[in-house]
C-alpha atoms as a PDB file:
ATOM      1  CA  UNK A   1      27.025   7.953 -16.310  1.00  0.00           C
ATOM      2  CA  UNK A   2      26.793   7.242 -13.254  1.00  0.00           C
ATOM      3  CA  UNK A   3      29.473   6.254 -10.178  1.00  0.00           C
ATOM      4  CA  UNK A   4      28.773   4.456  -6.381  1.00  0.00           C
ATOM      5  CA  UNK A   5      30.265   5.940  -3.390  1.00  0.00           C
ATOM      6  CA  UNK A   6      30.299   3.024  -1.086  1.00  0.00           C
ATOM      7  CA  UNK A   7      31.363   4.251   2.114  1.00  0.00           C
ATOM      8  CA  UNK A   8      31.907   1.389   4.520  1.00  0.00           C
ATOM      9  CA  UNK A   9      30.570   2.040   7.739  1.00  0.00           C
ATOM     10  CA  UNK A  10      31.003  -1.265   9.892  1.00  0.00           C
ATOM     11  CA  UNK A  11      34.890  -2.739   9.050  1.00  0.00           C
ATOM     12  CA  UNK A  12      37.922  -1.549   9.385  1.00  0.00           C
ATOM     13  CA  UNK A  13      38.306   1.765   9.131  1.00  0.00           C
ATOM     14  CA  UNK A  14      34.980   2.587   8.231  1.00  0.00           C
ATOM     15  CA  UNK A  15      32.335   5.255   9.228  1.00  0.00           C
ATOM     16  CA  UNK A  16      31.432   4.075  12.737  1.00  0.00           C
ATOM     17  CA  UNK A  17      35.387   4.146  13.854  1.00  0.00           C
ATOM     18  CA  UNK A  18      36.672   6.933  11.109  1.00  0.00           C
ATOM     19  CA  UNK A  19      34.420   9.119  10.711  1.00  0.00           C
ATOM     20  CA  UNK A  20      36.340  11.914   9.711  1.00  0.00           C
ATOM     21  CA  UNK A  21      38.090   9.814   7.171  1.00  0.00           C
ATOM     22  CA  UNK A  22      35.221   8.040   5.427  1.00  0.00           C
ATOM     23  CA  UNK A  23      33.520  11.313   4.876  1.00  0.00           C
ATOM     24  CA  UNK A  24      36.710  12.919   3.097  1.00  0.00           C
ATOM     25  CA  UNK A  25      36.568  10.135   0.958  1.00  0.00           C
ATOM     26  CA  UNK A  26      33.216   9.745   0.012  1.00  0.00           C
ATOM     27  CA  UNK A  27      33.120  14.314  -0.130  1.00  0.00           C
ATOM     28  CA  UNK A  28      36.228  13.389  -2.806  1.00  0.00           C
ATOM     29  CA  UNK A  29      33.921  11.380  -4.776  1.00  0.00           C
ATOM     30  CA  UNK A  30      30.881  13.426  -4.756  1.00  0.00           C
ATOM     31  CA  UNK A  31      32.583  16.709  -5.892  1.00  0.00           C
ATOM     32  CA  UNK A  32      34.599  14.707  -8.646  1.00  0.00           C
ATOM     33  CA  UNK A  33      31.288  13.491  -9.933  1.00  0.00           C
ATOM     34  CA  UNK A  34      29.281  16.809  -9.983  1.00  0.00           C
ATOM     35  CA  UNK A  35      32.465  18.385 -11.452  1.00  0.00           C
ATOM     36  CA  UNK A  36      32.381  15.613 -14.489  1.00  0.00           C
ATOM     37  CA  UNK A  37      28.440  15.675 -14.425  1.00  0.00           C
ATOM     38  CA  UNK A  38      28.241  12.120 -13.647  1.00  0.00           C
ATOM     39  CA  UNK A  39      25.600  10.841 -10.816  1.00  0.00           C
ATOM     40  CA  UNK A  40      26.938  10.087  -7.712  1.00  0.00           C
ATOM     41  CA  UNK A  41      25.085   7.086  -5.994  1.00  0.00           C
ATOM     42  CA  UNK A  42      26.102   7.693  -2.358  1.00  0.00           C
ATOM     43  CA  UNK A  43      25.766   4.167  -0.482  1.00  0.00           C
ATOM     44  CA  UNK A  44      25.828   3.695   3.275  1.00  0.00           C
ATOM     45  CA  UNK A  45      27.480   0.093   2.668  1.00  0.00           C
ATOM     46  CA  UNK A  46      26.565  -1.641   5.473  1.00  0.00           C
ATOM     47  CA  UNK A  47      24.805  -5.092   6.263  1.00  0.00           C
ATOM     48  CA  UNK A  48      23.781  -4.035   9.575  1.00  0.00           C
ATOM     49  CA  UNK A  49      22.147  -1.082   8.965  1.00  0.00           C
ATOM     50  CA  UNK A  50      19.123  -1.024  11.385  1.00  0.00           C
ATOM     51  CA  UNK A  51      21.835  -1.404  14.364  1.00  0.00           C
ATOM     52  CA  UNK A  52      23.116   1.977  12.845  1.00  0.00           C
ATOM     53  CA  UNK A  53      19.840   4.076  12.286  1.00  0.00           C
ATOM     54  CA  UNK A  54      21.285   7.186  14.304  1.00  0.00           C
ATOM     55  CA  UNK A  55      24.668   7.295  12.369  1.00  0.00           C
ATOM     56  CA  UNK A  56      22.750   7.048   9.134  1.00  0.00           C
ATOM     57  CA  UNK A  57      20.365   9.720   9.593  1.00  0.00           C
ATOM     58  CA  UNK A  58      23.047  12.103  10.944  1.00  0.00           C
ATOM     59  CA  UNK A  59      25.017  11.168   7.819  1.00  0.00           C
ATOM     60  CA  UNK A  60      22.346  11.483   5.432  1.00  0.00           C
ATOM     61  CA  UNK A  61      21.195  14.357   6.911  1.00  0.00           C
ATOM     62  CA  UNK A  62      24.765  16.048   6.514  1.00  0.00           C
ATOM     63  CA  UNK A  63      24.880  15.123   2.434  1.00  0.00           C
ATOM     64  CA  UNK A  64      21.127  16.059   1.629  1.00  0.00           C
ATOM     65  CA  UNK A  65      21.737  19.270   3.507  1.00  0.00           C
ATOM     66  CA  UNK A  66      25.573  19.821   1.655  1.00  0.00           C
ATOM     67  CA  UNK A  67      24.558  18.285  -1.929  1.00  0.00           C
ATOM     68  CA  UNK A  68      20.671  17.690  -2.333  1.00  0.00           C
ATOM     69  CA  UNK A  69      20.542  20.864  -4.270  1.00  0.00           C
ATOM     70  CA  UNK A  70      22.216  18.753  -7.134  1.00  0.00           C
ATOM     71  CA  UNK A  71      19.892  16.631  -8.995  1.00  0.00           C
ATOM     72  CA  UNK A  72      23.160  14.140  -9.768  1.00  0.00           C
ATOM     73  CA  UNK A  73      22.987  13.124  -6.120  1.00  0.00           C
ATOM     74  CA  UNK A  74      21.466   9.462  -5.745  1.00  0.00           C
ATOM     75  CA  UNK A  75      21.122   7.967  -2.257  1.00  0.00           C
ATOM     76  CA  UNK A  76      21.492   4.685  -1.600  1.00  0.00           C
ATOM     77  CA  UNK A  77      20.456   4.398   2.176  1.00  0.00           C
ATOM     78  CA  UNK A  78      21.024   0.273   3.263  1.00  0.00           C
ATOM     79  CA  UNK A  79      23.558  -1.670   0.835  1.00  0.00           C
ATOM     80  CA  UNK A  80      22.948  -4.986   1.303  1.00  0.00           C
ATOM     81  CA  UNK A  81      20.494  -6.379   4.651  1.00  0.00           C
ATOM     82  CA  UNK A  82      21.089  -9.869   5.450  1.00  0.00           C
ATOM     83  CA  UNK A  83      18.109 -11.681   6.010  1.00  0.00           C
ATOM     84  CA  UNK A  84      16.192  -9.789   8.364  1.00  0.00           C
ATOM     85  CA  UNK A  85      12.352  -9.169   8.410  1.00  0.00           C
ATOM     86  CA  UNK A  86      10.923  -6.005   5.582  1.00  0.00           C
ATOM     87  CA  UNK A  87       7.790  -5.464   7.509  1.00  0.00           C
ATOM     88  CA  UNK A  88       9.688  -5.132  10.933  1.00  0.00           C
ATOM     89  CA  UNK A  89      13.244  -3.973  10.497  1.00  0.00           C
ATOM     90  CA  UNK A  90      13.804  -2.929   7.277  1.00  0.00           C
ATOM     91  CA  UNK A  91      10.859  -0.301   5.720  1.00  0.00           C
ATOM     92  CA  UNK A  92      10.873   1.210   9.442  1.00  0.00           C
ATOM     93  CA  UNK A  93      14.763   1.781   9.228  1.00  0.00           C
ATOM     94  CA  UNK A  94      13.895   3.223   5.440  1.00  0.00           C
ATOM     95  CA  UNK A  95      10.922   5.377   6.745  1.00  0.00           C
ATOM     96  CA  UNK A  96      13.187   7.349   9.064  1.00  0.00           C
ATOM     97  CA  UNK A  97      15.998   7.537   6.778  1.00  0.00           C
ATOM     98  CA  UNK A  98      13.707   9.084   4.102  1.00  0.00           C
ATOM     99  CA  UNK A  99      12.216  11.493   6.454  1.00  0.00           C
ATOM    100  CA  UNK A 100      15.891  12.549   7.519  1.00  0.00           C
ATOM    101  CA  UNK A 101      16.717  13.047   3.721  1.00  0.00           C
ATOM    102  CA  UNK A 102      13.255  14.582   2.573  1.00  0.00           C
ATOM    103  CA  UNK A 103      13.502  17.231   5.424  1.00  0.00           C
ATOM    104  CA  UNK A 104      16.797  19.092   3.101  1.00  0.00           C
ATOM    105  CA  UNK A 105      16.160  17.242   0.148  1.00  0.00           C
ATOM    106  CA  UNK A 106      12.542  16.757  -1.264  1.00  0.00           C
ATOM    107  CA  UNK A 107      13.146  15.672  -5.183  1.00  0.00           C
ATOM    108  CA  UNK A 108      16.588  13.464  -5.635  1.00  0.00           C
ATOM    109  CA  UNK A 109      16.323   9.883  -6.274  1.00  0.00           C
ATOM    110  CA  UNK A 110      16.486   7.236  -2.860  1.00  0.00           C
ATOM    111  CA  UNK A 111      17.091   3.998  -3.207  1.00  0.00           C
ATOM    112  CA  UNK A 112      16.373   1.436  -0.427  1.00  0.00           C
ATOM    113  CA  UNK A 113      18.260  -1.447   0.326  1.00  0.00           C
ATOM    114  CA  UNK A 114      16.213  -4.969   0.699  1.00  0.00           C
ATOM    115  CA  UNK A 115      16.165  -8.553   2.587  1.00  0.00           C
ATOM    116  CA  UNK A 116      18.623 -11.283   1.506  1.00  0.00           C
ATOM    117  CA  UNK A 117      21.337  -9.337   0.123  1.00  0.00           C
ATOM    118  CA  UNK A 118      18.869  -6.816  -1.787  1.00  0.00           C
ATOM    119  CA  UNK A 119      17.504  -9.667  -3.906  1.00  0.00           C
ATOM    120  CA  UNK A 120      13.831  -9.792  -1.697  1.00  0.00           C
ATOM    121  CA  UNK A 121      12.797  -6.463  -4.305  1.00  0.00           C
ATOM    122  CA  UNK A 122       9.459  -8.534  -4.390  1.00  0.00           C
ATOM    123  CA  UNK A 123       8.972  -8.668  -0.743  1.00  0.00           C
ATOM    124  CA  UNK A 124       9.399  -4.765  -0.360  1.00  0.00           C
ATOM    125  CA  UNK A 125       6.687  -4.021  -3.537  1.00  0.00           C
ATOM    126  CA  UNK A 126       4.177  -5.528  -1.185  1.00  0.00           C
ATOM    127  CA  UNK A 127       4.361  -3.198   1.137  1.00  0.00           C
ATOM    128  CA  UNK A 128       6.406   0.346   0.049  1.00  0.00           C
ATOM    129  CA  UNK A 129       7.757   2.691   1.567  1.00  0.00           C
ATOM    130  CA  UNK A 130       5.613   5.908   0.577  1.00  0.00           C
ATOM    131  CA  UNK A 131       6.863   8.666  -1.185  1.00  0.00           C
ATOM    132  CA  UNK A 132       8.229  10.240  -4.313  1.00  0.00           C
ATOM    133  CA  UNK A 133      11.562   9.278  -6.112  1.00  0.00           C
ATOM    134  CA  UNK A 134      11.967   6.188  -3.957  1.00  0.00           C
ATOM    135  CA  UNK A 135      13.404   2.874  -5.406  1.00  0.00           C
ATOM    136  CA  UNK A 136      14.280  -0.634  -4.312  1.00  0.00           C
ATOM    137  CA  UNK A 137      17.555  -1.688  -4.805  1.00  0.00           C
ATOM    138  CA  UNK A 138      18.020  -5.150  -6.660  1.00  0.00           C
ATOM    139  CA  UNK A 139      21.861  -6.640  -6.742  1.00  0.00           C
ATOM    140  CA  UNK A 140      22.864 -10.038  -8.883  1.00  0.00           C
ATOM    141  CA  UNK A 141      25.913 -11.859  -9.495  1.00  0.00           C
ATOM    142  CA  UNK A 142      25.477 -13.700 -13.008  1.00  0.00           C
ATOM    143  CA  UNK A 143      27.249 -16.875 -12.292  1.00  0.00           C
ATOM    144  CA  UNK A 144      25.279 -17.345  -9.168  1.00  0.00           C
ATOM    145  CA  UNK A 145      21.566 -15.978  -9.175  1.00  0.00           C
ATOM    146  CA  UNK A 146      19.337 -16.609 -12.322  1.00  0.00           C
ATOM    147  CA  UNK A 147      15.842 -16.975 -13.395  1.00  0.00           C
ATOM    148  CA  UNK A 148      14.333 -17.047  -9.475  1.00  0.00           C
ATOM    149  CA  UNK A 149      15.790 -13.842  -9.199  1.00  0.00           C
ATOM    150  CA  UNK A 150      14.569 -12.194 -12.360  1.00  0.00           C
ATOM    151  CA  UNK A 151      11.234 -13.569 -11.086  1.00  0.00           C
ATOM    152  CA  UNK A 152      11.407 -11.861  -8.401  1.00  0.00           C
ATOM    153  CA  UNK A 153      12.230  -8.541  -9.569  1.00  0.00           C
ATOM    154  CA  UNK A 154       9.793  -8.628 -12.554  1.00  0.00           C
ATOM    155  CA  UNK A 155       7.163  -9.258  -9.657  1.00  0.00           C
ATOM    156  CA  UNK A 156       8.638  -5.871  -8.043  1.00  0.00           C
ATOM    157  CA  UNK A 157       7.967  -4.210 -11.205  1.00  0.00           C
ATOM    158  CA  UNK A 158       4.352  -5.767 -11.966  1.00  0.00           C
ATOM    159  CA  UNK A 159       3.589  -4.126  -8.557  1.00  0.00           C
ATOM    160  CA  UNK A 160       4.715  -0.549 -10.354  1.00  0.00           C
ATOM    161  CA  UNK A 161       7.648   0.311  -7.910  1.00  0.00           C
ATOM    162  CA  UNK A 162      11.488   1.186  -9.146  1.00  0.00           C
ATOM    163  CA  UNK A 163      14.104  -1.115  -8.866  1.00  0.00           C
ATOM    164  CA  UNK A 164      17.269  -0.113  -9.262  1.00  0.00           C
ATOM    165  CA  UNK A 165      20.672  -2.083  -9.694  1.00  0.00           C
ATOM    166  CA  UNK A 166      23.162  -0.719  -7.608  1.00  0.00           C
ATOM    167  CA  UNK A 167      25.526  -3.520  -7.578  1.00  0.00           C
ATOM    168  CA  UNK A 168      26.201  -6.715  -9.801  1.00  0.00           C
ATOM    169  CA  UNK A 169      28.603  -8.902 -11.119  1.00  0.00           C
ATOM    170  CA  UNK A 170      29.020 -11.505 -14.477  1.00  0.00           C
ATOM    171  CA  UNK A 171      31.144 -13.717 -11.874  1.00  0.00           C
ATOM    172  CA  UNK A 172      29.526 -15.852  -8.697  1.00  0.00           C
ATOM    173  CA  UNK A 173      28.649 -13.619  -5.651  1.00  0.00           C
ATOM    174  CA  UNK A 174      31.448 -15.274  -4.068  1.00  0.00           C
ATOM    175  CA  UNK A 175      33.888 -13.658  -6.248  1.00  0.00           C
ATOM    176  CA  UNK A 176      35.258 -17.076  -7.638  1.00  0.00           C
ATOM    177  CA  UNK A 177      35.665 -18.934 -10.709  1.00  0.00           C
ATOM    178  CA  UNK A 178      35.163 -17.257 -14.449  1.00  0.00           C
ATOM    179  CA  UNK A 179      33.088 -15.108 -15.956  1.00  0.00           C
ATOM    180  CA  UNK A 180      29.062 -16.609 -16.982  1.00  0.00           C
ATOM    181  CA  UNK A 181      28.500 -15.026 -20.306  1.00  0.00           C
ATOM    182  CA  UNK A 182      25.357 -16.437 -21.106  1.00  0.00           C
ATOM    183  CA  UNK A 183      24.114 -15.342 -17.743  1.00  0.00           C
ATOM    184  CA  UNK A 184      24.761 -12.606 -17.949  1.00  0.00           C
ATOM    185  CA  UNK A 185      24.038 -11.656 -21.565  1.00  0.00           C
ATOM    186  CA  UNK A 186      20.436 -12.936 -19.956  1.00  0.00           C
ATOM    187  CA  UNK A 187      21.073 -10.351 -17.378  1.00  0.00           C
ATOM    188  CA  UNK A 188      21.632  -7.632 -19.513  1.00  0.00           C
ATOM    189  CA  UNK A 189      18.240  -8.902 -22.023  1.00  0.00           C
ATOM    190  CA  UNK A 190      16.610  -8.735 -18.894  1.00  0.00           C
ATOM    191  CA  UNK A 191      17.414  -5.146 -17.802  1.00  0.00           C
ATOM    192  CA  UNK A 192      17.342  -3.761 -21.295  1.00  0.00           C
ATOM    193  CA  UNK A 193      13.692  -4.657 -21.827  1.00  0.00           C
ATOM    194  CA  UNK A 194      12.796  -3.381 -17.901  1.00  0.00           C
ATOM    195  CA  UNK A 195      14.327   0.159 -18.600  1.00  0.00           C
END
């Protein structure tokens, strides 16, 4: 089992006003989960993410220090960058997040955050981050994203790196209309048989 901590760090309320508040909450969630023995998949939920590097290496730093002595942490470093360049802004952003992490925390799963939305998992297997434990995270909303996408990540996994699903949805990404069943029943084909 396995629950996200998605700390918002840009609106609102979140990390880069409230500090103090967003890490109660996210503390909340990661003692819960260690209590029940669930993973904890601790997400710095931001789109803008390279304009943030500092914050998310002091934050980082701070959990891998606190909790990476618990193999049921799971760091999810960059939720969802918009369409920026891999090569140029994202795997550098990712290289010094690691580092920050690996200095306190050497073995727990990382999972980095990729172009588009984290759909671009192809993109990143072309040129990985290096390192142990590290996987690219892949998200999908049934109704909306379907075979192109599944291309793409099974072209991520021909390459031999991790991709990991951190967020999805059997609705459109833009939350409306009903539920695609036979998308996602594809979906869930598709992920079963990529374990």
């Amino acid at each position: 089992n396995l629950v996200r901590a998605a700390m918002g760090v840009e609106e609102g309320s979140g990390y880069l006003s409230n500090k103090q508040g967003q890490m109660s909450m996210v503390e909340t969630v990661i003692k819960a989960a260690i209590a029940e023995g669930i993973y904890v998949l601790v997400d710095w939920h931001d789109h803008n993410a390279q304009n943030h590097q500092s914050q998310a290496i002091e934050f980082f730093t701070y959990i891998a220090k606190t909790y990476g002595n618990n193999p049921h942490i799971i760091y999810e470093t960059f939720n969802e960058p918009l369409q920026v360049d891999w090569a140029g802004v994202v795997k550098p952003y990712h290289v010094a997040v690691v580092a920050a992490i690996r200095a306190s925390d050497p073995d727990n799963v990382i999972v980095l955050g990729t172009p588009t939305w984290s759909q671009d998992v192809d993109v990143a297997a072309n040129n990985p981050v290096s390192g142990t434990n590290l996987c690219y995270t892949m998200h999908y909303y049934a109704a909306t994203h379907k075979q192109s996408l599944r291309d793409k990540t099974q072209a991520a996994l021909n390459k031999g790196v991790c991709v990991f699903v951190t967020e999805y949805g059997t609705v459109s990404a833009d939350g409306n209309g009903g539920m695609d069943q036979a998308s996602s029943n594809e979906w869930y084909t598709f992920l079963d048989n990529n374990k």
